[in-house]
N, C-alpha and C. Protein backbone atom coordinates (compact mmCIF):
# COMPACT_ATOMS: atom_id res chain seq x y z
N UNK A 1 -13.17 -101.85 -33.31
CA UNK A 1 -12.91 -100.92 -32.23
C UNK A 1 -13.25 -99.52 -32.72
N UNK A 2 -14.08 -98.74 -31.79
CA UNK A 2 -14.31 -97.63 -32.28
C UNK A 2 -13.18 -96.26 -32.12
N UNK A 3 -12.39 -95.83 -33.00
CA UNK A 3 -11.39 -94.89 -32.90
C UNK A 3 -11.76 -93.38 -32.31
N UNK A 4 -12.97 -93.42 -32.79
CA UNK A 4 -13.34 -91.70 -33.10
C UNK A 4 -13.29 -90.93 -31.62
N UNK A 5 -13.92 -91.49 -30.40
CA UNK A 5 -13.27 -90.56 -29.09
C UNK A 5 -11.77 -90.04 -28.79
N UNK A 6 -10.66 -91.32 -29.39
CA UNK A 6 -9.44 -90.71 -29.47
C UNK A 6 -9.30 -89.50 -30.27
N UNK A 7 -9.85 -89.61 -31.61
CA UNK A 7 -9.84 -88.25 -33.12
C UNK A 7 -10.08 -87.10 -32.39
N UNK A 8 -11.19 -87.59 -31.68
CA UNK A 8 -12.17 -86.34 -31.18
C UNK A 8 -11.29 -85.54 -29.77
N UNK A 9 -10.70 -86.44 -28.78
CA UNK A 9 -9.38 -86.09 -28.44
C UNK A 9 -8.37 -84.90 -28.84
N UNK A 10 -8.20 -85.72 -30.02
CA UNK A 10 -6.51 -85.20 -30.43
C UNK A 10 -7.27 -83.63 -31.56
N UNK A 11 -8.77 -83.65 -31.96
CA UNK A 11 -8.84 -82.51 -32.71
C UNK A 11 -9.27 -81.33 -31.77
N UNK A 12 -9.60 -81.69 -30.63
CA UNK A 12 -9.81 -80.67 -29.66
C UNK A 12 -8.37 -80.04 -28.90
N UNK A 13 -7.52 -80.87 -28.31
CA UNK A 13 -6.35 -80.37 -28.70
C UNK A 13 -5.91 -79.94 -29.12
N UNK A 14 -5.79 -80.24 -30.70
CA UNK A 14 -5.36 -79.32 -31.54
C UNK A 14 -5.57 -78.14 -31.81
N UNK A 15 -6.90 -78.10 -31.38
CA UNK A 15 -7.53 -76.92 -31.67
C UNK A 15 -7.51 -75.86 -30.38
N UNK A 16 -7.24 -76.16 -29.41
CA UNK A 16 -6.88 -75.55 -28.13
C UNK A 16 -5.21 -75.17 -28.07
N UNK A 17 -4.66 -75.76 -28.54
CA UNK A 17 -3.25 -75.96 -29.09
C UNK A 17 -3.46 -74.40 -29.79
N UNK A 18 -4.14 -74.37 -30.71
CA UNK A 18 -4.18 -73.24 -32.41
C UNK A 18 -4.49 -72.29 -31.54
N UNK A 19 -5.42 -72.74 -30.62
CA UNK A 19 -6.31 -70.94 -29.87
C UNK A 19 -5.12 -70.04 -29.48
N UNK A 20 -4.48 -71.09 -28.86
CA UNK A 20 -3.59 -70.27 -27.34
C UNK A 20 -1.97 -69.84 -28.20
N UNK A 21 -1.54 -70.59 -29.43
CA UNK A 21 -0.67 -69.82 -30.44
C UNK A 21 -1.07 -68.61 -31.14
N UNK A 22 -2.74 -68.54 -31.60
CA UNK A 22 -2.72 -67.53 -32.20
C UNK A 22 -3.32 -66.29 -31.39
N UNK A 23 -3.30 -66.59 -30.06
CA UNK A 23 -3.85 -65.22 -28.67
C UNK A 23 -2.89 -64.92 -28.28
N UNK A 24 -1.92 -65.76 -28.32
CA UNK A 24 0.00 -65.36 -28.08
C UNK A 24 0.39 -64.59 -28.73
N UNK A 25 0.07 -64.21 -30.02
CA UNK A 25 0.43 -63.81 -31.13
C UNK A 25 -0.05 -62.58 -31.58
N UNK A 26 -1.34 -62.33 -30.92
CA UNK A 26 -1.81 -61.03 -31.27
C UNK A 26 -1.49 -60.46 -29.72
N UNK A 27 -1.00 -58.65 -30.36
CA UNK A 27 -0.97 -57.64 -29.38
C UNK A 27 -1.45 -57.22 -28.29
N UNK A 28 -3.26 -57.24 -28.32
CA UNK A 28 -3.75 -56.73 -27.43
C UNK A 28 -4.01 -58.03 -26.56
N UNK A 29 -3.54 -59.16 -26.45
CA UNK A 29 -3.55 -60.44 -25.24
C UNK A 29 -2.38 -60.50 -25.14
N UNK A 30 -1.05 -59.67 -25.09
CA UNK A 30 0.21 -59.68 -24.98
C UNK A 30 0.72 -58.71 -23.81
N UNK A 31 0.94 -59.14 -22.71
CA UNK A 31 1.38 -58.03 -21.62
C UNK A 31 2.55 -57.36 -22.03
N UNK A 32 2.94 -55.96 -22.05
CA UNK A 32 3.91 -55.06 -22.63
C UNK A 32 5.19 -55.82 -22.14
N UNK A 33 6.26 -56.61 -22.92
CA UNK A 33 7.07 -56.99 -22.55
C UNK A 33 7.09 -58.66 -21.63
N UNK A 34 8.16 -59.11 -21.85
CA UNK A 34 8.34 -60.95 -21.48
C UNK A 34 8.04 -60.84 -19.83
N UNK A 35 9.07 -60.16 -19.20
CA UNK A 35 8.77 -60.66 -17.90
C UNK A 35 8.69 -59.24 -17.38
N UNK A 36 7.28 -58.25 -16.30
CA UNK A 36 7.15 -56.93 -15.86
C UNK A 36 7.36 -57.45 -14.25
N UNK A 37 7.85 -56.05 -13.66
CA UNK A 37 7.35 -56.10 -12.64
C UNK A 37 5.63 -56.19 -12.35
N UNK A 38 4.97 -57.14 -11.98
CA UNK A 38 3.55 -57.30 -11.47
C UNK A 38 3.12 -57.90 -12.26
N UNK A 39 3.90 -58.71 -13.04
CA UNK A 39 3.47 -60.11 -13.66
C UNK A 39 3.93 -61.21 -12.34
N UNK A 40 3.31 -61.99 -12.78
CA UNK A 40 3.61 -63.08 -11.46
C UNK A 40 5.13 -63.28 -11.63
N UNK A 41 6.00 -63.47 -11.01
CA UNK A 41 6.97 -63.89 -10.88
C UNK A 41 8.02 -64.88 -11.35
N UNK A 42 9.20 -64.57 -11.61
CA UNK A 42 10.15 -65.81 -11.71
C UNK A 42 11.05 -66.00 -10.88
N UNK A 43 10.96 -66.66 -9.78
CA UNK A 43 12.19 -66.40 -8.64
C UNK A 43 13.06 -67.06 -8.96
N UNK A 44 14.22 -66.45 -8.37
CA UNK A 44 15.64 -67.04 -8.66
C UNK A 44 16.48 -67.58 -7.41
N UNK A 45 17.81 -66.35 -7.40
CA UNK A 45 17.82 -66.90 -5.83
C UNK A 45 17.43 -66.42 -4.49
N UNK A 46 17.38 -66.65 -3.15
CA UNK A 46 16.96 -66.04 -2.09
C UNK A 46 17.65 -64.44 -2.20
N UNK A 47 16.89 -63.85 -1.63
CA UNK A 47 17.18 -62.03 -0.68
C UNK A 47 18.42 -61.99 -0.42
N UNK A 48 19.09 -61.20 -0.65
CA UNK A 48 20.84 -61.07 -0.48
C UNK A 48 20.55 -60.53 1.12
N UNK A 49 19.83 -59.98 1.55
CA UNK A 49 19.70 -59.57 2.87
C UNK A 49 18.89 -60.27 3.52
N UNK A 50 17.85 -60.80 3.30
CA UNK A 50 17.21 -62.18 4.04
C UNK A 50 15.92 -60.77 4.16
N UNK A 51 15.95 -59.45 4.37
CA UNK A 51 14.74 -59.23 4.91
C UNK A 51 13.62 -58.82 3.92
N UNK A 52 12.47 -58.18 4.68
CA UNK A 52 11.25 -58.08 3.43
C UNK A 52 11.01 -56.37 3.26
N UNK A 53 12.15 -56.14 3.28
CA UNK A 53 12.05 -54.46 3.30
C UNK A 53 13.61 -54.03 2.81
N UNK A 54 13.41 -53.00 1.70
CA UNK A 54 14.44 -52.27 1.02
C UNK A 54 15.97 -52.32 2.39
N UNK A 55 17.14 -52.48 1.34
CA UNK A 55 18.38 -51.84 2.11
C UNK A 55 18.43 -50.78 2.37
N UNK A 56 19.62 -50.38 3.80
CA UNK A 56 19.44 -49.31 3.55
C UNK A 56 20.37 -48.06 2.59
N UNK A 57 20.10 -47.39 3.12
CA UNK A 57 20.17 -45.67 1.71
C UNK A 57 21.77 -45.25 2.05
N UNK A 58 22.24 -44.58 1.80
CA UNK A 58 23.14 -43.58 0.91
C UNK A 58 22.61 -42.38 2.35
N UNK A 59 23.45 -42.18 3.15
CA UNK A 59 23.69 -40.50 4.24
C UNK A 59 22.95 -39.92 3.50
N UNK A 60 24.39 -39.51 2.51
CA UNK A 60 23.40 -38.23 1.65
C UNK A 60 22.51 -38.20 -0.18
N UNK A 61 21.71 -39.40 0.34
CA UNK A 61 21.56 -40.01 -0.79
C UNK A 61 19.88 -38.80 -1.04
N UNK A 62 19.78 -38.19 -2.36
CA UNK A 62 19.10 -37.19 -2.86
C UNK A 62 17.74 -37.31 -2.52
N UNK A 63 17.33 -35.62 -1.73
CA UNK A 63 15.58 -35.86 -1.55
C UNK A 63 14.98 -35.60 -2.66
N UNK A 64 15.39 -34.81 -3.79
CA UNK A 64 14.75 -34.48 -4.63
C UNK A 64 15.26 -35.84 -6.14
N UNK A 65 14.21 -35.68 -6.55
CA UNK A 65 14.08 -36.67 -7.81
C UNK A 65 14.87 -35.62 -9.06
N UNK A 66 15.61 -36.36 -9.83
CA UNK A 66 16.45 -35.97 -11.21
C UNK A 66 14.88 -36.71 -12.18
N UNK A 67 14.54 -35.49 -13.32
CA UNK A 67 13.78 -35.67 -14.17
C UNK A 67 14.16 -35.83 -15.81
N UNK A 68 14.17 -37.22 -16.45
CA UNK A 68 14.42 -37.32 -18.00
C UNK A 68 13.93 -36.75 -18.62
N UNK A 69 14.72 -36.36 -20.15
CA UNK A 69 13.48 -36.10 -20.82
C UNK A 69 12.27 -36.71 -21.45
N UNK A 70 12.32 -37.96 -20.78
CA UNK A 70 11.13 -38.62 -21.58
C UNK A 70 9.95 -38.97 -20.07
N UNK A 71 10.62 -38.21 -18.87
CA UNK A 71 9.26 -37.92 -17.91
C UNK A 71 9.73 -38.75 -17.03
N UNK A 72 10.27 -39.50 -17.13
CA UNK A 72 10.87 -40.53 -15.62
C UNK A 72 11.56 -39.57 -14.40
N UNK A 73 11.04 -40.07 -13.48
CA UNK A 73 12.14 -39.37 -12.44
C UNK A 73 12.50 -40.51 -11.40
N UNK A 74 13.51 -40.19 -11.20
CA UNK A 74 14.46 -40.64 -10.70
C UNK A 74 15.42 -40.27 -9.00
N UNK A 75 15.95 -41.31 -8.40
CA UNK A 75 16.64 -40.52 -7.56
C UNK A 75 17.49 -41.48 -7.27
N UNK A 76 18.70 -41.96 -7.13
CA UNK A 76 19.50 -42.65 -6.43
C UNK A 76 19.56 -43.13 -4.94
N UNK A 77 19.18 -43.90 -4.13
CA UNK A 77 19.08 -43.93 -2.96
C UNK A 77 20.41 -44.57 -2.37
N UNK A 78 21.27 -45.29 -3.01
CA UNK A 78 22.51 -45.94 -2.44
C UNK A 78 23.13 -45.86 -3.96
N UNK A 79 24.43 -45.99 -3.76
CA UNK A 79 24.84 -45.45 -5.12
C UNK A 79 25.58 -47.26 -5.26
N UNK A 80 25.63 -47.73 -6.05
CA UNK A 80 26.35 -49.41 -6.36
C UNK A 80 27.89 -49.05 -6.99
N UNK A 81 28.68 -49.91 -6.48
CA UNK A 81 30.37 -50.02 -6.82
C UNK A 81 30.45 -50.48 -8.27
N UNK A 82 29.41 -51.33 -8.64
CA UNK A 82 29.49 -51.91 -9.97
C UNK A 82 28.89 -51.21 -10.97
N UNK A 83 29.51 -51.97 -12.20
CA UNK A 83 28.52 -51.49 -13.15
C UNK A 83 27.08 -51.30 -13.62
N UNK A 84 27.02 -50.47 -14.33
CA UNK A 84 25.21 -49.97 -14.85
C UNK A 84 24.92 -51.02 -16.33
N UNK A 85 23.72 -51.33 -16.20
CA UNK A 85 23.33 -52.47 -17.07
C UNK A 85 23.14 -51.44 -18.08
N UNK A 86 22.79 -52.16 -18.95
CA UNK A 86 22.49 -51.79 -20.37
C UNK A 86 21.22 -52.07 -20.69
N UNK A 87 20.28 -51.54 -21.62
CA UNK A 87 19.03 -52.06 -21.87
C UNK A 87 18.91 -53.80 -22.03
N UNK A 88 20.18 -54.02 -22.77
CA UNK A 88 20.12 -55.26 -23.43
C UNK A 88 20.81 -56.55 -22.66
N UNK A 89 20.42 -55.90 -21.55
CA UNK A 89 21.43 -56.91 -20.07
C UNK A 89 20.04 -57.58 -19.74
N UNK A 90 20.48 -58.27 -19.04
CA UNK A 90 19.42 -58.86 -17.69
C UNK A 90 19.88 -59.08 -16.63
N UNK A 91 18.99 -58.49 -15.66
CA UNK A 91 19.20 -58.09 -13.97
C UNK A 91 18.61 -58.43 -13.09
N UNK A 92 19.19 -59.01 -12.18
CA UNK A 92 18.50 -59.58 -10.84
C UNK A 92 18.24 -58.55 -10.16
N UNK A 93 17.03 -58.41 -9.67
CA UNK A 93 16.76 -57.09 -8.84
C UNK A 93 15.76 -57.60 -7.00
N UNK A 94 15.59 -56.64 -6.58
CA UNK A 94 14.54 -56.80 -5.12
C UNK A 94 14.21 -55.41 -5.68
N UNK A 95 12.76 -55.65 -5.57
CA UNK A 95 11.97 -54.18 -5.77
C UNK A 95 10.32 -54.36 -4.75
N UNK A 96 9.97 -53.24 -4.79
CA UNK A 96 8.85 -53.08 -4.35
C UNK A 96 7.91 -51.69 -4.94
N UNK A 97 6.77 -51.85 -5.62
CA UNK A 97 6.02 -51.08 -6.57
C UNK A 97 4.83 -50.77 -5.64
N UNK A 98 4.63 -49.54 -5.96
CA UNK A 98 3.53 -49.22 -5.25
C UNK A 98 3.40 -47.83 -5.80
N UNK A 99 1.15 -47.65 -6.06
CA UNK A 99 0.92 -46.85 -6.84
C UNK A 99 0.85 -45.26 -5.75
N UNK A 100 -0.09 -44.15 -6.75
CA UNK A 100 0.33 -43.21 -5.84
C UNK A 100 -0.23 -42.88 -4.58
N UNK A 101 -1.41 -43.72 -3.87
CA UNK A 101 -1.94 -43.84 -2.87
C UNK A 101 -1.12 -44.59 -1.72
N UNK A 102 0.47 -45.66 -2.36
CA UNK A 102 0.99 -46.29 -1.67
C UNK A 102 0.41 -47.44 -1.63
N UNK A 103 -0.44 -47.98 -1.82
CA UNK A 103 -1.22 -49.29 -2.02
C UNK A 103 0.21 -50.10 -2.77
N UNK A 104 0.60 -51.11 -2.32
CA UNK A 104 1.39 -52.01 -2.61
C UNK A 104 0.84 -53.07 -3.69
N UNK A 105 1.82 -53.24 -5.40
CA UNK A 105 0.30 -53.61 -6.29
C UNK A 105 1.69 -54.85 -6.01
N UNK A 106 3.22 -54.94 -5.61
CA UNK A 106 4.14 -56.18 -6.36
C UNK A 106 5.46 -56.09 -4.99
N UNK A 107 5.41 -56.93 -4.55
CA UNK A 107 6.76 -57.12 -4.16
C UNK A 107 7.79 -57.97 -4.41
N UNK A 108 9.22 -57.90 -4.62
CA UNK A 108 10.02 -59.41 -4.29
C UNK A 108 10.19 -59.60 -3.17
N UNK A 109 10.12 -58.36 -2.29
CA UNK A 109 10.60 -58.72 -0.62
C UNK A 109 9.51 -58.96 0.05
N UNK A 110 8.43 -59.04 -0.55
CA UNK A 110 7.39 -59.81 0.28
C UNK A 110 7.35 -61.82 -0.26
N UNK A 111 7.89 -61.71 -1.51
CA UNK A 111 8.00 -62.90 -1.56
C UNK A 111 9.35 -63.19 -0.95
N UNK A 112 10.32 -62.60 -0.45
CA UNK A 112 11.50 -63.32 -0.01
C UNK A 112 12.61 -63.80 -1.05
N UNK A 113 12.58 -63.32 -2.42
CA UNK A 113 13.41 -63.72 -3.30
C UNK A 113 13.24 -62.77 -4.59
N UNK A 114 14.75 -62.23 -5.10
CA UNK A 114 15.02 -61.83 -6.13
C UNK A 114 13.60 -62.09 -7.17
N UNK A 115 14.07 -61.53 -8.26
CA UNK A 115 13.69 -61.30 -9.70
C UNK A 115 15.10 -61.42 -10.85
N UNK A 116 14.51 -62.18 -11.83
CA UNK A 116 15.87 -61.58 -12.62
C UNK A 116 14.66 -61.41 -14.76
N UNK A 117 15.31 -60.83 -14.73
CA UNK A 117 14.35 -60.15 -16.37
C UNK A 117 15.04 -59.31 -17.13
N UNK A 118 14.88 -59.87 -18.68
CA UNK A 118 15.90 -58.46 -19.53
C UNK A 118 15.19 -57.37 -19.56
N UNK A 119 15.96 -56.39 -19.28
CA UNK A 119 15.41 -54.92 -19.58
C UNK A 119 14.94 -54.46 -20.38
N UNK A 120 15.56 -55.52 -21.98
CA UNK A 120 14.61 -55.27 -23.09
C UNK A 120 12.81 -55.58 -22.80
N UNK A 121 13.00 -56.33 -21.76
CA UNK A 121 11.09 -56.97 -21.93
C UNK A 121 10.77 -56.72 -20.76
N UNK A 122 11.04 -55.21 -20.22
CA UNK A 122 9.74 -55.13 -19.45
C UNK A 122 9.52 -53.61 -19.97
N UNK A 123 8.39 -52.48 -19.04
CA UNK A 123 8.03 -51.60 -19.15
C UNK A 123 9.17 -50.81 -19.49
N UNK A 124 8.76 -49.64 -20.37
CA UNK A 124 10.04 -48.69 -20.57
C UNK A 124 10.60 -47.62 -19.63
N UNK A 125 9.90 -47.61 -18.79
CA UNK A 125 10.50 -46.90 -17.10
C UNK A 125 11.44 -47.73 -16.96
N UNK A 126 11.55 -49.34 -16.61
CA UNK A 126 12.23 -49.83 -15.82
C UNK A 126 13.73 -49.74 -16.82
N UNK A 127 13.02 -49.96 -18.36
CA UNK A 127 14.23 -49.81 -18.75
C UNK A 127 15.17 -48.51 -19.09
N UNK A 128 14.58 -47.70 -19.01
CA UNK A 128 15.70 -46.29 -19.13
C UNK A 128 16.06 -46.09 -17.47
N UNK A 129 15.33 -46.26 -16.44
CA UNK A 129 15.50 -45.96 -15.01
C UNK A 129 16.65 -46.90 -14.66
N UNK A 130 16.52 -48.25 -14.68
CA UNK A 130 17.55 -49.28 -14.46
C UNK A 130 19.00 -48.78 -15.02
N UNK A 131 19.13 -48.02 -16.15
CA UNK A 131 20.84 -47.80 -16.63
C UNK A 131 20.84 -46.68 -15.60
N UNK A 132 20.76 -46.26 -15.35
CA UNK A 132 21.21 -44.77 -14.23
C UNK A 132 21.69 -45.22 -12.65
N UNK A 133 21.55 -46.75 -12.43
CA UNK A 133 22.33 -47.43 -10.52
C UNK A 133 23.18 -48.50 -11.56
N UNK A 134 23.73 -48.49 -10.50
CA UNK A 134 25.38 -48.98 -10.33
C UNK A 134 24.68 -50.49 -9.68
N UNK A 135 25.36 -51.70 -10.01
CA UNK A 135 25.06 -52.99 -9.22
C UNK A 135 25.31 -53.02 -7.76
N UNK A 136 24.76 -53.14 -7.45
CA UNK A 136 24.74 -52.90 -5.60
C UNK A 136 24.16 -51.55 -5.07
N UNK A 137 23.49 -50.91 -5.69
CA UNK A 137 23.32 -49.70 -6.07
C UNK A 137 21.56 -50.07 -5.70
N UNK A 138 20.72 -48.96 -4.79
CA UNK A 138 19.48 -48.53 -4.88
C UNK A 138 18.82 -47.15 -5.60
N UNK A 139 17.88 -47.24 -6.21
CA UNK A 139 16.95 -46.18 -6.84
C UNK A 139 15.53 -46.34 -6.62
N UNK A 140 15.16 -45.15 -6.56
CA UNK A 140 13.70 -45.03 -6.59
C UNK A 140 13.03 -44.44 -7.65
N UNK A 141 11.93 -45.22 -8.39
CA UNK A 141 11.29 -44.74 -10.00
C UNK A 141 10.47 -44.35 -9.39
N UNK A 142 9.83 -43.38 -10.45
CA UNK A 142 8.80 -42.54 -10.52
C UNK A 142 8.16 -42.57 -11.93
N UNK A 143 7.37 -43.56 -12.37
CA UNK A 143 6.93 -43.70 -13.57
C UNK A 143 5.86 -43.33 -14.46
N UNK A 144 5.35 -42.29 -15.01
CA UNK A 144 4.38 -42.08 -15.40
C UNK A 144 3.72 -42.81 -16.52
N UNK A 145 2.59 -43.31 -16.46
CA UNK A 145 2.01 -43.84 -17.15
C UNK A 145 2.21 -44.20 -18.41
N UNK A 146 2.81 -43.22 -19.86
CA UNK A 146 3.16 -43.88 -20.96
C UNK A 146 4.33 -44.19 -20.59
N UNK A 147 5.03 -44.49 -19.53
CA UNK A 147 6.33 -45.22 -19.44
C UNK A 147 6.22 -46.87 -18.75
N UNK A 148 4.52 -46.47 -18.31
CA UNK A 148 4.63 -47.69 -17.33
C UNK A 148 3.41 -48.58 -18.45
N UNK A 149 2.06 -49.03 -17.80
CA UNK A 149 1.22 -49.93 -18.46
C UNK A 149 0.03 -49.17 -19.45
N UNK A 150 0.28 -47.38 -19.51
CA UNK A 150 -0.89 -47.04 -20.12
C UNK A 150 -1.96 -46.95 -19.76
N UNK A 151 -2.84 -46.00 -20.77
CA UNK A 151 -3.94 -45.91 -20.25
C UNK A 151 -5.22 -47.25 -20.00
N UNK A 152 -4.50 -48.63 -20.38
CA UNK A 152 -4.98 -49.51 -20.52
C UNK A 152 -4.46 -50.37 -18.84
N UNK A 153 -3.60 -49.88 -18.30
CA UNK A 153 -3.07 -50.43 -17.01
C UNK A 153 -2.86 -51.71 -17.07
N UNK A 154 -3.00 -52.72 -15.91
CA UNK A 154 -2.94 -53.98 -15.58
C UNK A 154 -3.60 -54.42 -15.09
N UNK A 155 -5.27 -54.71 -15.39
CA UNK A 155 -6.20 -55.25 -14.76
C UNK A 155 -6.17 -56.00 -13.64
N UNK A 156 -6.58 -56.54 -12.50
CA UNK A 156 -7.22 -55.97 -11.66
C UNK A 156 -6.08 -54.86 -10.61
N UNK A 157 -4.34 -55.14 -10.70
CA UNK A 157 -3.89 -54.83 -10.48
C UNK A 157 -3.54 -53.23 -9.86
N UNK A 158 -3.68 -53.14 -11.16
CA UNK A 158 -2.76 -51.75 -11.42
C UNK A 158 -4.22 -51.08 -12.75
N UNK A 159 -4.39 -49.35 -11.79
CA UNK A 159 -5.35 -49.23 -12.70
C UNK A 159 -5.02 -48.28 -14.04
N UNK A 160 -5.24 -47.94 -15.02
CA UNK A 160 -5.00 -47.13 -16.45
C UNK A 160 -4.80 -46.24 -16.13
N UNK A 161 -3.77 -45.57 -16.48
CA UNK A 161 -3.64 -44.29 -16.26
C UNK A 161 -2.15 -43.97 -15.18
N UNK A 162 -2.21 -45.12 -14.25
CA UNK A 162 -1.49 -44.86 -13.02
C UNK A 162 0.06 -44.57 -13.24
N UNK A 163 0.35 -43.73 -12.10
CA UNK A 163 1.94 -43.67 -11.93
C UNK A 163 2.08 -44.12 -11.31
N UNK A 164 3.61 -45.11 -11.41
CA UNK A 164 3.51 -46.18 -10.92
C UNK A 164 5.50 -45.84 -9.58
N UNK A 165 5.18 -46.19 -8.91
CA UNK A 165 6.50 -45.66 -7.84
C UNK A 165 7.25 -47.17 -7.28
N UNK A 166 8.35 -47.00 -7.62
CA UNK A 166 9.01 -48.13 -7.21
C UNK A 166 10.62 -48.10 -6.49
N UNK A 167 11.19 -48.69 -5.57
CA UNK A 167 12.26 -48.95 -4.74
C UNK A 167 12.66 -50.75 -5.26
N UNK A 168 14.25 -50.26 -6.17
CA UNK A 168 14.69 -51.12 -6.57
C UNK A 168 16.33 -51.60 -6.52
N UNK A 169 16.63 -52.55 -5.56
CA UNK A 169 18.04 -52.84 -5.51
C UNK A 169 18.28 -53.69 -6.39
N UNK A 170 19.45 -52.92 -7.45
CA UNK A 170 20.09 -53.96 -8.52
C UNK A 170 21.18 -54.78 -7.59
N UNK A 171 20.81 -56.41 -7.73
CA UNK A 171 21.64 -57.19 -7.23
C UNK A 171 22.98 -57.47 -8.33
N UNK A 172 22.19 -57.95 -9.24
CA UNK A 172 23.11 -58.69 -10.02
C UNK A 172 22.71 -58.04 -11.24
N UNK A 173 23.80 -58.46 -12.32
CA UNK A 173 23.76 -57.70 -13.79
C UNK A 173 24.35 -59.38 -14.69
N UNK A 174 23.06 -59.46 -15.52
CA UNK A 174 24.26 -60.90 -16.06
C UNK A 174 24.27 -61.16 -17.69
């Protein structure tokens, strides 16, 4: 019996196996962080509101944006009863991203369902912006580029350079 199409099998495998560990492994085939907003998705559970458009706001919830010092701005749009996550939390959120033309690059409320991702692993906007709302709580980011994907962006997505604007209800904190 001739073995060698199985060998030939299992060494191509293997070797497709080796490619995709060691492209995992290097930096520049590594999207900034485990799970971003405008990476494809991990849904969890359905829309706490069922619809495909932000809750609504806070009366007197702020026109003007609060600015960090590391360039984020910020504004509170509904203020949340609960607590503020921590970098090192993970949070179920509904967001919607869109660059500065308004071109829509990510939604959850167009898919109809949450997000949930640690704050350690995504962009560093989301994570210094995210501790500043309260759970049940809406904000709107304002992300400039070394906070968001760089001058290297998110191909075909999202282009280099971009500031990136987002409306985000923290559902859950877990």
């Amino acid at each position: 019996m001739n073995r060698r199409p199985s060998h030939s099998w299992l060494s191509g495998l293997s070797a497709a196996v080796l490619a995709v560990v060691c492209l995992a492994g290097c930096p520049e085939f590594q999207k900034p962080g485990a799970q971003n907003p405008g990476d494809p998705p991990v849904p969890t559970s359905p829309s706490g509101s069922g619809a495909n458009e932000p809750g609504p706001r806070d009366p007197d919830a702020p026109e003007e944006f609060t600015t960090t010092d590391s360039g984020l701005k910020y504004r509170i749009l509904r203020k949340g009863d609960g607590p503020k996550p921590k970098a090192s939390d993970t949070v179920e959120v509904h967001y919607r991203g869109t660059l500065d033309d308004g071109t829509e690059f990510d939604s959850s409320y167009s898919r109809g369902q949450t997000i949930s991702f640690p704050l350690s692993g995504v962009i560093p906007g989301w994570t210094e912006g995210m501790q500043y709302v309260g759970k049940g709580g809406m904000i709107e980011l304002e992300i400039p580029s070394d906070l968001g994907y760089g001058p290297r962006g998110m191909p075909p997505t999202i282009p280099g350079g971009a500031t990136l604007h987002f409306i985000v209800e923290l559902v859950n904190i877990k």
